[in-house]
PDB file of N, CA and C in Angstrom:
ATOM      1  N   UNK A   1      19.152 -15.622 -13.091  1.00  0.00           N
ATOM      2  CA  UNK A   1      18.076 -16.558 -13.334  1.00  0.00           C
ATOM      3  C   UNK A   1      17.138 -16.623 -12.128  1.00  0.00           C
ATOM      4  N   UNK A   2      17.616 -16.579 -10.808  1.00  0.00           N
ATOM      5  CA  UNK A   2      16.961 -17.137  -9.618  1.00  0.00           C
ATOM      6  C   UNK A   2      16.473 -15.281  -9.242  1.00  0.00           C
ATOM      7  N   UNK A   3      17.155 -14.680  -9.629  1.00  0.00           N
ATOM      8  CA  UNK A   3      16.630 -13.552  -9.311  1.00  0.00           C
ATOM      9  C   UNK A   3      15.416 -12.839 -10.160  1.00  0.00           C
ATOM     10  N   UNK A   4      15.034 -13.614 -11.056  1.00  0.00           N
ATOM     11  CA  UNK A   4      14.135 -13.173 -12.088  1.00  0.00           C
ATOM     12  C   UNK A   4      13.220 -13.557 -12.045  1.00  0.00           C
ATOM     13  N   UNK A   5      13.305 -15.095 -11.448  1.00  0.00           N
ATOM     14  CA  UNK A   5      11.704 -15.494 -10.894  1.00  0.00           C
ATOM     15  C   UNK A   5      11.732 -14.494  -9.386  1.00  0.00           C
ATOM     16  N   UNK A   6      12.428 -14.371  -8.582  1.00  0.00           N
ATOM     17  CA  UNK A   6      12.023 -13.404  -7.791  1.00  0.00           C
ATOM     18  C   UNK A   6      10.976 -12.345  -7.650  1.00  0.00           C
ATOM     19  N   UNK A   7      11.639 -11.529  -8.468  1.00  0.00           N
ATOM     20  CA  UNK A   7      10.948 -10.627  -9.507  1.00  0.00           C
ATOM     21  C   UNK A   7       9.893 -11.011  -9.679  1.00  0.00           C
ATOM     22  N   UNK A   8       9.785 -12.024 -10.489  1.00  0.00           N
ATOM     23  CA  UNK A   8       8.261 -11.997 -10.996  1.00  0.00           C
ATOM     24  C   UNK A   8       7.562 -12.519 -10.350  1.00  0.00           C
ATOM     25  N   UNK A   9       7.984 -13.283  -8.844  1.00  0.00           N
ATOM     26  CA  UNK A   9       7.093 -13.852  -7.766  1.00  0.00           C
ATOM     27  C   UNK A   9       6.574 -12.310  -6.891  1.00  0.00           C
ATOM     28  N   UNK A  10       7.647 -11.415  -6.651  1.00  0.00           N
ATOM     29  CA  UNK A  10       6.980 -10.385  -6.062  1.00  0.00           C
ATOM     30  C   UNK A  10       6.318  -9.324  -7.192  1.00  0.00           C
ATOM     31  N   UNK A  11       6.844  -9.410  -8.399  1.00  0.00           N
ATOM     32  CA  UNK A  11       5.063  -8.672  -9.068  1.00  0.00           C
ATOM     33  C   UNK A  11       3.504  -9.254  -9.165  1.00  0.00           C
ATOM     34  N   UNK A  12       3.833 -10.216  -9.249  1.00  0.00           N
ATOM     35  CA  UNK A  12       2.650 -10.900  -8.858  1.00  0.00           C
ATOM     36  C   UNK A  12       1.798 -10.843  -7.629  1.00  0.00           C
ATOM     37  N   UNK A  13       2.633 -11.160  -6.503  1.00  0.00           N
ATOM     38  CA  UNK A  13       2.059 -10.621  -5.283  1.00  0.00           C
ATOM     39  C   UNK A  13       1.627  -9.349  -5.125  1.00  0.00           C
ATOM     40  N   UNK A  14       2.260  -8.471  -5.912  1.00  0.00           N
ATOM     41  CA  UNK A  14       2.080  -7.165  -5.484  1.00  0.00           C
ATOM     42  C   UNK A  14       0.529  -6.944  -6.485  1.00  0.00           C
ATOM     43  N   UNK A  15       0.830  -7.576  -7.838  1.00  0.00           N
ATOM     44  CA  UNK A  15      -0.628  -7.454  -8.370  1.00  0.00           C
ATOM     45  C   UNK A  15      -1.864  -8.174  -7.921  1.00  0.00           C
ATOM     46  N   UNK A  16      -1.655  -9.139  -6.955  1.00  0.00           N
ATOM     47  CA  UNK A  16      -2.740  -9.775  -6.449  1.00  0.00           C
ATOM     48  C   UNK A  16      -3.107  -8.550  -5.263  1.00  0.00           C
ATOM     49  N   UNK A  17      -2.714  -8.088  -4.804  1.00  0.00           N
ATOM     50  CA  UNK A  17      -2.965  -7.464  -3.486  1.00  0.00           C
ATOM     51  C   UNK A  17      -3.708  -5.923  -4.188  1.00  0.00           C
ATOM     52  N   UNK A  18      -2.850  -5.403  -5.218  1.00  0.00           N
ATOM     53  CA  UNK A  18      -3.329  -4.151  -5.591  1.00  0.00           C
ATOM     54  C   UNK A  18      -4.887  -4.578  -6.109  1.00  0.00           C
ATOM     55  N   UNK A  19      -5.030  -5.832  -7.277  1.00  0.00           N
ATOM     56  CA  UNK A  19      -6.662  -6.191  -7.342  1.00  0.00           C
ATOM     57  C   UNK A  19      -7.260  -6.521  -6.419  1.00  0.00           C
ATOM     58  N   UNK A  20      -6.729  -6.867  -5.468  1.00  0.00           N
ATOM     59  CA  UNK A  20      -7.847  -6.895  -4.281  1.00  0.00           C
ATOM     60  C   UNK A  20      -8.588  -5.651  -4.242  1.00  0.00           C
ATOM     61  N   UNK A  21      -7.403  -4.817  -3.799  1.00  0.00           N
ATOM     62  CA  UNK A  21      -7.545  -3.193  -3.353  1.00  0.00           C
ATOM     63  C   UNK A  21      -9.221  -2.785  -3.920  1.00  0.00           C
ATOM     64  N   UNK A  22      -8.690  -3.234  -5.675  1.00  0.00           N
ATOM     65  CA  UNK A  22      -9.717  -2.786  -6.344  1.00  0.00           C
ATOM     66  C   UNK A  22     -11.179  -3.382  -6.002  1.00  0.00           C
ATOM     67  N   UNK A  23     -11.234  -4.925  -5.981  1.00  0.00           N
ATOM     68  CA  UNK A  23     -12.196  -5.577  -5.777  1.00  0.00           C
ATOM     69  C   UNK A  23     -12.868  -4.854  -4.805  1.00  0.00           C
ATOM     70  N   UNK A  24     -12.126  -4.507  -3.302  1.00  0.00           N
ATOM     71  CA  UNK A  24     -12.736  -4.271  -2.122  1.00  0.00           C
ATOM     72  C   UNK A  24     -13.425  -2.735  -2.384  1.00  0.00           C
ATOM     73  N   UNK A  25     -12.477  -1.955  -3.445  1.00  0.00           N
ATOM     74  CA  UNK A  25     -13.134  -0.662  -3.500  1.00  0.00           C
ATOM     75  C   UNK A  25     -14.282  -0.582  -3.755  1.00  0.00           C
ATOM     76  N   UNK A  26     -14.505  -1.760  -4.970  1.00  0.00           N
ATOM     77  CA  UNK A  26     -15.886  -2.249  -5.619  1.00  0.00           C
ATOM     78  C   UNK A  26     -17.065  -2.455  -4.745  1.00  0.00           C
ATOM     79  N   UNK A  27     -16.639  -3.285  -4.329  1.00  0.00           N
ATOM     80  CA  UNK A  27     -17.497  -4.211  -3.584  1.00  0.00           C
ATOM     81  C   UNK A  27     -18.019  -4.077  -2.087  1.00  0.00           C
ATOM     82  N   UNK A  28     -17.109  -2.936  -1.488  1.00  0.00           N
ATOM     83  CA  UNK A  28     -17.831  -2.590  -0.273  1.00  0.00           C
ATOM     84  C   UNK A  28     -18.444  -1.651  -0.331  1.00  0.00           C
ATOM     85  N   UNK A  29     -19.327  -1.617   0.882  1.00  0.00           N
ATOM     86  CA  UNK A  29     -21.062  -0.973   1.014  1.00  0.00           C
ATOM     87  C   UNK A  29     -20.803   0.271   1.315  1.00  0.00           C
ATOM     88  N   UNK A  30     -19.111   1.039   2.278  1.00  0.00           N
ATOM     89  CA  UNK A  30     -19.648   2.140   2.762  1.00  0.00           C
ATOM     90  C   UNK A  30     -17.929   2.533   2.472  1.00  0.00           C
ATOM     91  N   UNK A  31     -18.435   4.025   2.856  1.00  0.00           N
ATOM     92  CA  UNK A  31     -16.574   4.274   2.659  1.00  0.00           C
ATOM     93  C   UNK A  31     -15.262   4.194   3.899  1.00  0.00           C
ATOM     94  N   UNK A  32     -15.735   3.668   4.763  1.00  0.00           N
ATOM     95  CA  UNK A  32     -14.845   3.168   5.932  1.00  0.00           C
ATOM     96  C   UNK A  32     -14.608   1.863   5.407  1.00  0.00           C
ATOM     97  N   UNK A  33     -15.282   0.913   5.011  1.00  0.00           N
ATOM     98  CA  UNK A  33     -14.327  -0.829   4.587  1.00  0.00           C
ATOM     99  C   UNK A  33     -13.826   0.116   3.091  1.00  0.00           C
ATOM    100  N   UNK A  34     -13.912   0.521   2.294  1.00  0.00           N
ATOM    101  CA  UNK A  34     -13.773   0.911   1.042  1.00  0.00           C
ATOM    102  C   UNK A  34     -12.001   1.323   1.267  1.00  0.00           C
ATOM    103  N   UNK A  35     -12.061   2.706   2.257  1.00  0.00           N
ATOM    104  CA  UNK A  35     -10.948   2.487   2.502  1.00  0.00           C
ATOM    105  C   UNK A  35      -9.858   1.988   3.149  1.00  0.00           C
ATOM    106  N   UNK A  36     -10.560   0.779   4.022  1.00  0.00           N
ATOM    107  CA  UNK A  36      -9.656   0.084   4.631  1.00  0.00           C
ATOM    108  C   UNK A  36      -9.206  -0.788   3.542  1.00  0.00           C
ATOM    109  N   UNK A  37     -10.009  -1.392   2.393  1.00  0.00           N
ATOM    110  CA  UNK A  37      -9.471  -1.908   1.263  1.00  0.00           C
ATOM    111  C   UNK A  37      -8.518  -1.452   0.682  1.00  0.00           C
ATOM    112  N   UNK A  38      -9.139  -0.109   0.103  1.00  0.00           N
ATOM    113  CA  UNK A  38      -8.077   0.303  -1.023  1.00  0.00           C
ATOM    114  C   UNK A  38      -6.616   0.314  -0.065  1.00  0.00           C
ATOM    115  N   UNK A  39      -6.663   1.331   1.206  1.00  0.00           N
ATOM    116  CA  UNK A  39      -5.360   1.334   1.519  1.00  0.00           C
ATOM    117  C   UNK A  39      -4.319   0.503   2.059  1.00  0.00           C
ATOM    118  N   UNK A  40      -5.237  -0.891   2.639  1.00  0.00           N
ATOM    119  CA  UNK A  40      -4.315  -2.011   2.990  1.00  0.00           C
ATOM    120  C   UNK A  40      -3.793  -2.740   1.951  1.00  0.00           C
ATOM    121  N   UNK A  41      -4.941  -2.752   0.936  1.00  0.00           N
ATOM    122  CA  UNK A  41      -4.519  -3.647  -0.220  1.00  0.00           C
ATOM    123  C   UNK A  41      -3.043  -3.139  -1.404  1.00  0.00           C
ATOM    124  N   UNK A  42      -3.847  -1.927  -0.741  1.00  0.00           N
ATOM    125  CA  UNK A  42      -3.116  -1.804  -1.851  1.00  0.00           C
ATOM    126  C   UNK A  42      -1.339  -0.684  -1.168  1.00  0.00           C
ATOM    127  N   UNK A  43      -1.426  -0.985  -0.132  1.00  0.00           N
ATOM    128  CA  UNK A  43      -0.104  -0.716   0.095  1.00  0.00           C
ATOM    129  C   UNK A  43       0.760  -1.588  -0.020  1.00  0.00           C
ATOM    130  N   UNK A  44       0.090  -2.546   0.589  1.00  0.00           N
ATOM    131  CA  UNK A  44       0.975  -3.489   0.434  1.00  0.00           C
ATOM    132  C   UNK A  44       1.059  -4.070  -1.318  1.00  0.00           C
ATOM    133  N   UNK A  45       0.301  -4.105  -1.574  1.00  0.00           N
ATOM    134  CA  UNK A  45       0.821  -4.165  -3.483  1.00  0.00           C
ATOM    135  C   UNK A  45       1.770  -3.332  -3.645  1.00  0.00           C
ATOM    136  N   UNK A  46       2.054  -1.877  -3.558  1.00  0.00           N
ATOM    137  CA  UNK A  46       2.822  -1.330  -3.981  1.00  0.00           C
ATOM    138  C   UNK A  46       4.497  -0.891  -3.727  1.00  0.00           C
ATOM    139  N   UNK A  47       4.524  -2.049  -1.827  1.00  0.00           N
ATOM    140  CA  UNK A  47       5.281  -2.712  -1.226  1.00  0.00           C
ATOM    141  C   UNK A  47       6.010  -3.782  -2.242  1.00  0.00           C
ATOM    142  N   UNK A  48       5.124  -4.487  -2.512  1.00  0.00           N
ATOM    143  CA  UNK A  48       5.546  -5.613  -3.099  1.00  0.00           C
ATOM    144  C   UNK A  48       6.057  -5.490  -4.004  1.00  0.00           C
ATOM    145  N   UNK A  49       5.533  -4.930  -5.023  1.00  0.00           N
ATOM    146  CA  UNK A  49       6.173  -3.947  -5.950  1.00  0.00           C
ATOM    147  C   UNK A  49       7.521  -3.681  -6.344  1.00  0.00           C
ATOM    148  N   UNK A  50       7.617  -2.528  -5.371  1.00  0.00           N
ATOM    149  CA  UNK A  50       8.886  -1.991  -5.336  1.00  0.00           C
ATOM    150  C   UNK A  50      10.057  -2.382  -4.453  1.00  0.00           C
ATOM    151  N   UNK A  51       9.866  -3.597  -3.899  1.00  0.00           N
ATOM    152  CA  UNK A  51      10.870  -4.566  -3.816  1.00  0.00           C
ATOM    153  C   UNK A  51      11.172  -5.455  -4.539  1.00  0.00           C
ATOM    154  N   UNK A  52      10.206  -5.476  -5.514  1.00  0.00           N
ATOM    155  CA  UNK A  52      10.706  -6.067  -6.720  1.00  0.00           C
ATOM    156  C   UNK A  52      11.997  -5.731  -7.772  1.00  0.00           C
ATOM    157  N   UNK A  53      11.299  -3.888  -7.484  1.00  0.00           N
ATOM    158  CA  UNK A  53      12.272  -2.929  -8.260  1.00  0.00           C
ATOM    159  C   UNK A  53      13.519  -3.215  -7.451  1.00  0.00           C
ATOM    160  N   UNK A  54      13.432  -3.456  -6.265  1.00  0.00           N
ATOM    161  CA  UNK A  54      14.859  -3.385  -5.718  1.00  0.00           C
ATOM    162  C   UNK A  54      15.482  -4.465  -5.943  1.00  0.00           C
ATOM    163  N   UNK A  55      14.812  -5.602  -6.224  1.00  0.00           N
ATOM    164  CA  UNK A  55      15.744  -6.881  -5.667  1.00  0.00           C
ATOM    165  C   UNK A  55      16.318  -6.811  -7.331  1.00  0.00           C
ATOM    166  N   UNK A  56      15.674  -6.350  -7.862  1.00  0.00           N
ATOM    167  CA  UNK A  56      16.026  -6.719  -9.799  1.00  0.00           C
ATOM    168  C   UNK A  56      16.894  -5.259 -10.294  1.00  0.00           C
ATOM    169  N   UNK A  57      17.378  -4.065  -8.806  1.00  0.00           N
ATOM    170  CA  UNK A  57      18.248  -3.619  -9.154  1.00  0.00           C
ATOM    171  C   UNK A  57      19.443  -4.017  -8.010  1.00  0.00           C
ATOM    172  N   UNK A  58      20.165  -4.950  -7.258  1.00  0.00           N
ATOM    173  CA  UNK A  58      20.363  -5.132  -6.716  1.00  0.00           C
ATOM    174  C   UNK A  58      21.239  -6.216  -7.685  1.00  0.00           C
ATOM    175  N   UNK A  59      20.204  -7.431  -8.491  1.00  0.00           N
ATOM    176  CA  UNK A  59      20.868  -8.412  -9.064  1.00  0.00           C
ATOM    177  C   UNK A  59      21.608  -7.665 -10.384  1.00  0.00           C
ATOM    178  N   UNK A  60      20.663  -6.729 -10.747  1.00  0.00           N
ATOM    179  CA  UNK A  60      21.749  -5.855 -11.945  1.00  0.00           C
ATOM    180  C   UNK A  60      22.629  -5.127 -11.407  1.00  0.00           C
ATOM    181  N   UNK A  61      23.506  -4.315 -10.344  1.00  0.00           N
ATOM    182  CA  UNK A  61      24.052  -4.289  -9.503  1.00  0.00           C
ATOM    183  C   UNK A  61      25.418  -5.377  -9.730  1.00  0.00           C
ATOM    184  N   UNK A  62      25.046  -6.212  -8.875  1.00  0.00           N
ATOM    185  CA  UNK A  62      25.940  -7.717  -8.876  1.00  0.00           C
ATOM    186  C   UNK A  62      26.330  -7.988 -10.110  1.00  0.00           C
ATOM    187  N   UNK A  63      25.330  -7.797 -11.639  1.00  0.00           N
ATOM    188  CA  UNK A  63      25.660  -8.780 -12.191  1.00  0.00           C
ATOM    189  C   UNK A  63      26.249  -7.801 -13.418  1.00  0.00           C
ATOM    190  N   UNK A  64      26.211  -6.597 -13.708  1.00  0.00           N
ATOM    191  CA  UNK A  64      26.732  -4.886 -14.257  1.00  0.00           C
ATOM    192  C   UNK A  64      27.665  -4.490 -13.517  1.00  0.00           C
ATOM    193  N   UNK A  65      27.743  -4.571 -12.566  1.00  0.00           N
ATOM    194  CA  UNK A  65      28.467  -3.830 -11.278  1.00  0.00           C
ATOM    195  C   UNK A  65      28.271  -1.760 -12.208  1.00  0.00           C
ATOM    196  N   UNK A  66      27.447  -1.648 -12.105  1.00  0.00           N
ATOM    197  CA  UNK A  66      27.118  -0.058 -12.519  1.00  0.00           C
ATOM    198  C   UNK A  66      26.191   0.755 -10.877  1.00  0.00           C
ATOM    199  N   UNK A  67      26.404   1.842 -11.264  1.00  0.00           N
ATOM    200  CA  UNK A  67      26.258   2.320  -9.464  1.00  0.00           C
ATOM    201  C   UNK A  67      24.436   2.883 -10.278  1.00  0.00           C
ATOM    202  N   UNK A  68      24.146   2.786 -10.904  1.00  0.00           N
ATOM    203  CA  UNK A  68      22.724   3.336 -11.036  1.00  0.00           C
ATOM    204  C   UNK A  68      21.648   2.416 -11.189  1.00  0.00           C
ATOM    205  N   UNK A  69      22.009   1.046 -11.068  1.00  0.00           N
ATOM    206  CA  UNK A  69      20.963   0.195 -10.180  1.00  0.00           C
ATOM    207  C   UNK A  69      21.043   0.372  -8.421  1.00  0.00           C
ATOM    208  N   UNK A  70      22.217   0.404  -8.060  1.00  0.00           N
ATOM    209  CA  UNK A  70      22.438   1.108  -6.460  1.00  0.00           C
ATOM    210  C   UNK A  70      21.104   2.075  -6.388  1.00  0.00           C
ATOM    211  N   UNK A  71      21.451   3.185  -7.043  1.00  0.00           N
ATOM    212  CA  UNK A  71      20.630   4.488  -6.912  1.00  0.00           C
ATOM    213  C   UNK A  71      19.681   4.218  -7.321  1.00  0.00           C
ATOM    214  N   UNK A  72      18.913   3.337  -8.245  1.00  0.00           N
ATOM    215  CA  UNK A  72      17.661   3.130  -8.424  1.00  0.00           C
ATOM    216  C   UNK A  72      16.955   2.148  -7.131  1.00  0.00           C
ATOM    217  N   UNK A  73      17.710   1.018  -6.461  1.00  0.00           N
ATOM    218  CA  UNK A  73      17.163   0.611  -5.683  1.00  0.00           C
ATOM    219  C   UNK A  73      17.039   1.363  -4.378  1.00  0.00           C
ATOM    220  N   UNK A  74      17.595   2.214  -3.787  1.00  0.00           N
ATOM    221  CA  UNK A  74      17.979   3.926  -2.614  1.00  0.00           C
ATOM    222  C   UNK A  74      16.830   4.206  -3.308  1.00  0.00           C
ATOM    223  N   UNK A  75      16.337   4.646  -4.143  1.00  0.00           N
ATOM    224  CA  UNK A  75      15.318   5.512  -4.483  1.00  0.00           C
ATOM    225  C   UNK A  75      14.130   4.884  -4.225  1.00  0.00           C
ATOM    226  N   UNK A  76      13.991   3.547  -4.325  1.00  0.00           N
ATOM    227  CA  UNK A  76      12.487   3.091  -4.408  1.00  0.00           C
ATOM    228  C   UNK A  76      11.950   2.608  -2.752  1.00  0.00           C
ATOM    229  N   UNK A  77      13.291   2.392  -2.311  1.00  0.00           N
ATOM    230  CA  UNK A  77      13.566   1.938  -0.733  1.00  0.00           C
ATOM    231  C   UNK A  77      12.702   2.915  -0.295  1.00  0.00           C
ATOM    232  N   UNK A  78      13.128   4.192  -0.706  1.00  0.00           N
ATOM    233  CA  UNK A  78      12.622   5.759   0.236  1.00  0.00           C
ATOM    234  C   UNK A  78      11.245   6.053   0.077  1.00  0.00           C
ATOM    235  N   UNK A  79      10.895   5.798  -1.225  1.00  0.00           N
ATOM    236  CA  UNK A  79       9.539   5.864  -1.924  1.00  0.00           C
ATOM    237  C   UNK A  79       8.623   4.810  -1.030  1.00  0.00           C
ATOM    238  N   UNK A  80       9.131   3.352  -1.013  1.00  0.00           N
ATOM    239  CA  UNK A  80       8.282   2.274  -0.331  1.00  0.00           C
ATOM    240  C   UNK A  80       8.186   2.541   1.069  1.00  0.00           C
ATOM    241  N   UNK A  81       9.041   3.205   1.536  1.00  0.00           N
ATOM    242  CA  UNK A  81       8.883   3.326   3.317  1.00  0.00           C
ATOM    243  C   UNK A  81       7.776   4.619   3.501  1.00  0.00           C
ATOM    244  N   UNK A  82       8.305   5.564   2.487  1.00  0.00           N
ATOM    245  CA  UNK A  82       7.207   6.874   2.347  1.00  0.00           C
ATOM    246  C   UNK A  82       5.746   6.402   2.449  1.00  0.00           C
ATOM    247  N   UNK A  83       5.813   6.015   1.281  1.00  0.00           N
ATOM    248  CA  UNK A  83       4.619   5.187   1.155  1.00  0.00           C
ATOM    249  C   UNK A  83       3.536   4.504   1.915  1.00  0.00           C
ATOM    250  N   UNK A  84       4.467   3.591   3.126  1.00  0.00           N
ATOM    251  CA  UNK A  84       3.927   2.707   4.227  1.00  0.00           C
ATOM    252  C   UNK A  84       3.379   3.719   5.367  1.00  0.00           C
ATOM    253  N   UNK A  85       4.229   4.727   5.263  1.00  0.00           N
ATOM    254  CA  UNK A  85       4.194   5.900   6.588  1.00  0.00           C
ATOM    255  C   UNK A  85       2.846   6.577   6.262  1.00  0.00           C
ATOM    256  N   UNK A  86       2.907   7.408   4.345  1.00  0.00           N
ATOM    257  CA  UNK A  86       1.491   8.289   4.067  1.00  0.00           C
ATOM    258  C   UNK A  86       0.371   7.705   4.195  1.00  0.00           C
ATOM    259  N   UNK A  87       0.491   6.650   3.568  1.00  0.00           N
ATOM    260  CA  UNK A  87      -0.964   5.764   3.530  1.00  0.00           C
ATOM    261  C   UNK A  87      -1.692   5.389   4.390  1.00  0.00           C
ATOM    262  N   UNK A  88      -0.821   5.339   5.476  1.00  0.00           N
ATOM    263  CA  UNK A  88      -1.506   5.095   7.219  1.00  0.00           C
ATOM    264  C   UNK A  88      -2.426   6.051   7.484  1.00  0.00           C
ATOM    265  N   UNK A  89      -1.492   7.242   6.939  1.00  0.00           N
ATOM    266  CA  UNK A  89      -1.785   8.415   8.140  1.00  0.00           C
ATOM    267  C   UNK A  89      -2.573   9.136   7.420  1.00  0.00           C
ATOM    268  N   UNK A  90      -2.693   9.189   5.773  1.00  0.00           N
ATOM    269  CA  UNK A  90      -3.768   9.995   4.931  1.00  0.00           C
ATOM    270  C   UNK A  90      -4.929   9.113   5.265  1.00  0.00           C
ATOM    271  N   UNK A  91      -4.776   7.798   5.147  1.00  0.00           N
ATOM    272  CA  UNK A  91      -6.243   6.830   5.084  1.00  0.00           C
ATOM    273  C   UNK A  91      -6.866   7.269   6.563  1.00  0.00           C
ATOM    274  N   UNK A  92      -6.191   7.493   8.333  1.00  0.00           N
ATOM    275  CA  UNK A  92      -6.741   8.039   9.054  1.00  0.00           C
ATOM    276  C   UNK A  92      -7.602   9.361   9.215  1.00  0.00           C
ATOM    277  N   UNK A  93      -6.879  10.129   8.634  1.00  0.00           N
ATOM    278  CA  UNK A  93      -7.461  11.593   8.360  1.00  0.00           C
ATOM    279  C   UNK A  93      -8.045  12.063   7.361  1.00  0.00           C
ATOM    280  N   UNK A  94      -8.546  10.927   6.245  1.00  0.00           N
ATOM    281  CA  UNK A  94      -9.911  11.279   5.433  1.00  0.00           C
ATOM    282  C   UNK A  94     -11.017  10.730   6.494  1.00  0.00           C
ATOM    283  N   UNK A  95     -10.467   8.877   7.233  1.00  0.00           N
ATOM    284  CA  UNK A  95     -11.589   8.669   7.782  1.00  0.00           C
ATOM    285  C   UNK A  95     -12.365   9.504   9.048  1.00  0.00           C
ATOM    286  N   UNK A  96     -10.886  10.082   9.672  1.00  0.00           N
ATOM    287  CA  UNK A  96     -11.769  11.277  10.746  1.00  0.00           C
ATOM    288  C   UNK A  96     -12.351  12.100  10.171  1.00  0.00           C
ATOM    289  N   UNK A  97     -11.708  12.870   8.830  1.00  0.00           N
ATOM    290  CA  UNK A  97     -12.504  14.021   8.512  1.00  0.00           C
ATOM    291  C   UNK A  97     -14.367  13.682   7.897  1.00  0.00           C
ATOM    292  N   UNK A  98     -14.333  12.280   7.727  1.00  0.00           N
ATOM    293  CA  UNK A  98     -15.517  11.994   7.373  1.00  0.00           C
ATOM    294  C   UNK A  98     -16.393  11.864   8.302  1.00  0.00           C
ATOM    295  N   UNK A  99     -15.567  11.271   9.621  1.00  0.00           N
ATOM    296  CA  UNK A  99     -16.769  11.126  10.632  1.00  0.00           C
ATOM    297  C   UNK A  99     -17.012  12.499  10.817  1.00  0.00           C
ATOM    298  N   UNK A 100     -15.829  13.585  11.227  1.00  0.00           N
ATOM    299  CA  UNK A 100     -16.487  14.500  11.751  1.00  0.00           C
ATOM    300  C   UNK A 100     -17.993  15.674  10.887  1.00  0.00           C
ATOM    301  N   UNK A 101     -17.684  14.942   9.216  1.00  0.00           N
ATOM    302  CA  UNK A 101     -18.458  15.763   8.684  1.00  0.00           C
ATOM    303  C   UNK A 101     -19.962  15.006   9.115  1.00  0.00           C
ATOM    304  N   UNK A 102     -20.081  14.019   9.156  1.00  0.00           N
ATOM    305  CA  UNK A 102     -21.451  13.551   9.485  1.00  0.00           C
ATOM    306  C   UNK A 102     -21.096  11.910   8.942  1.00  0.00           C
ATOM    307  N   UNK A 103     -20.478  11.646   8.076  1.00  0.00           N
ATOM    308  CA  UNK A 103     -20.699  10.471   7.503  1.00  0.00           C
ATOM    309  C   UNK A 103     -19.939   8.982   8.818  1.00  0.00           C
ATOM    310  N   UNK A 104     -21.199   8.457   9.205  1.00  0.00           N
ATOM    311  CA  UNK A 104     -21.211   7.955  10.232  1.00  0.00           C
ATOM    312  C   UNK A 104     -21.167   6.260   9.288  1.00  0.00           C
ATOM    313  N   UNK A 105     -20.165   5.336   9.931  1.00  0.00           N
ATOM    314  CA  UNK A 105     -20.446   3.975   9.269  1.00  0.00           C
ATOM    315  C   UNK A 105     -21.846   2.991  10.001  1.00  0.00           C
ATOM    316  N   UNK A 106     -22.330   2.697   9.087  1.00  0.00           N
ATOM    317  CA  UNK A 106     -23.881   2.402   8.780  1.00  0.00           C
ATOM    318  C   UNK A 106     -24.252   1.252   9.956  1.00  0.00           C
ATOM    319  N   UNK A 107     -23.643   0.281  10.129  1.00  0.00           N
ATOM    320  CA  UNK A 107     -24.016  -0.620  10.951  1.00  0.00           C
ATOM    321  C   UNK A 107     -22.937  -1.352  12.087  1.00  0.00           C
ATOM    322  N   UNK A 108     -22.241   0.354  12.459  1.00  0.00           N
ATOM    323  CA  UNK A 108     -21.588   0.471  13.469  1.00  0.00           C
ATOM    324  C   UNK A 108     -21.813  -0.168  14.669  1.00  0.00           C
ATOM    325  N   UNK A 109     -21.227  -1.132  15.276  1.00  0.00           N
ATOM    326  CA  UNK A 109     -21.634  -1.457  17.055  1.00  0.00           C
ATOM    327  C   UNK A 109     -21.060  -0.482  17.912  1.00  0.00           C
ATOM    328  N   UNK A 110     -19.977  -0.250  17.466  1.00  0.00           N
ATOM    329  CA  UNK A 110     -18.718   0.904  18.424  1.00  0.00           C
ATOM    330  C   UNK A 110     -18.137   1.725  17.977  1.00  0.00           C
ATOM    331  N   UNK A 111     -18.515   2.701  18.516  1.00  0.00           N
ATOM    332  CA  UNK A 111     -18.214   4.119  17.532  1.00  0.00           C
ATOM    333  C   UNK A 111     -17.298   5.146  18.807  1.00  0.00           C
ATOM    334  N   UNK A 112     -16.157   4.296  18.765  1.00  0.00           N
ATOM    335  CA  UNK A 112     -15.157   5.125  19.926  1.00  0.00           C
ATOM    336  C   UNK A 112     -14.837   6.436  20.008  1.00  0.00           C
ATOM    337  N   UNK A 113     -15.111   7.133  18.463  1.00  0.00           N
ATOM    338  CA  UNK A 113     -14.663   8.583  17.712  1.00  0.00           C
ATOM    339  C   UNK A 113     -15.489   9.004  18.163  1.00  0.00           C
ATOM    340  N   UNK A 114     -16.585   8.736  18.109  1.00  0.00           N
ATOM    341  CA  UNK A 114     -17.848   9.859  18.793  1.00  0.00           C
ATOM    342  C   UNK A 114     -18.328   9.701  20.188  1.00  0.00           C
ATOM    343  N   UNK A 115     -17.778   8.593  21.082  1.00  0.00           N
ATOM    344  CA  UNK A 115     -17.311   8.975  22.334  1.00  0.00           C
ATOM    345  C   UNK A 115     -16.330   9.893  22.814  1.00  0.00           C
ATOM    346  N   UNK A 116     -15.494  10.182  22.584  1.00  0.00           N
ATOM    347  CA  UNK A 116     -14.099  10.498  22.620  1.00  0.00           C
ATOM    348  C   UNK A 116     -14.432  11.954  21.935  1.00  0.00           C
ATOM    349  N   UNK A 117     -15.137  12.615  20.816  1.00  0.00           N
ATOM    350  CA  UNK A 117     -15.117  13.802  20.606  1.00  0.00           C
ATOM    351  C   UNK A 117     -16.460  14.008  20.533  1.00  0.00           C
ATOM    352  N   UNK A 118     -17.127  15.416  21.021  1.00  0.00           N
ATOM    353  CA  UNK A 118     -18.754  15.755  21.168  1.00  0.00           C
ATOM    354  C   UNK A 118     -19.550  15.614  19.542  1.00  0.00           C
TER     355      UNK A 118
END
């Protein structure tokens, strides 16, 4: 019972954060906030998420005692940490590869990347 509102307290969170994602994709002017949106927002939505998946295989677990809620929650664990690690590091290296192609953010004060490389 207590584990089910769980559940549905962290899908919720996780869907508030992923519509953000979207909102911000929407709604910002250039593609540096665009993807600081999509990828903060929405990592963490998909964080939220899949601790959902875990905690609701965890209570089926306890409450089945069957080993393939175990293995379903191991699986999503690996996926959510993956996840936290790619999203960092892909969302960095579209935004370098953009500066370096030319696409410069518009009403920049400090532009440390183009100090730092010619």
């Amino acid at each position: 019972m207590i584990a089910d509102w769980i559940v549905i307290v962290l899908l919720a969170i996780g869907t508030i954060f992923n519509a953000l994602g979207v909102l911000g994709l929407l709604r910002f002017p250039d593609l540096y906030t665009r993807m600081h949106a999509a990828t903060k927002a929405t990592t963490f939505g998909s964080i939220f998420t899949g601790v959902s998946v875990i905690v609701y295989g965890i209570w089926m677990y306890v409450t089945v005692a069957e080993v393939q809620y175990i293995t379903l929650s191991i699986h999503v664990l690996i996926a959510v940490i993956a996840l936290a690690f790619t999203n960092a590091v892909s969302s960095h290296a579209i935004a370098r590869a953009a500066h370096r192609s030319g696409i410069l953010p518009s009403p920049a004060v400090v532009d440390r990347l183009s100090e730092v490389e010619p």
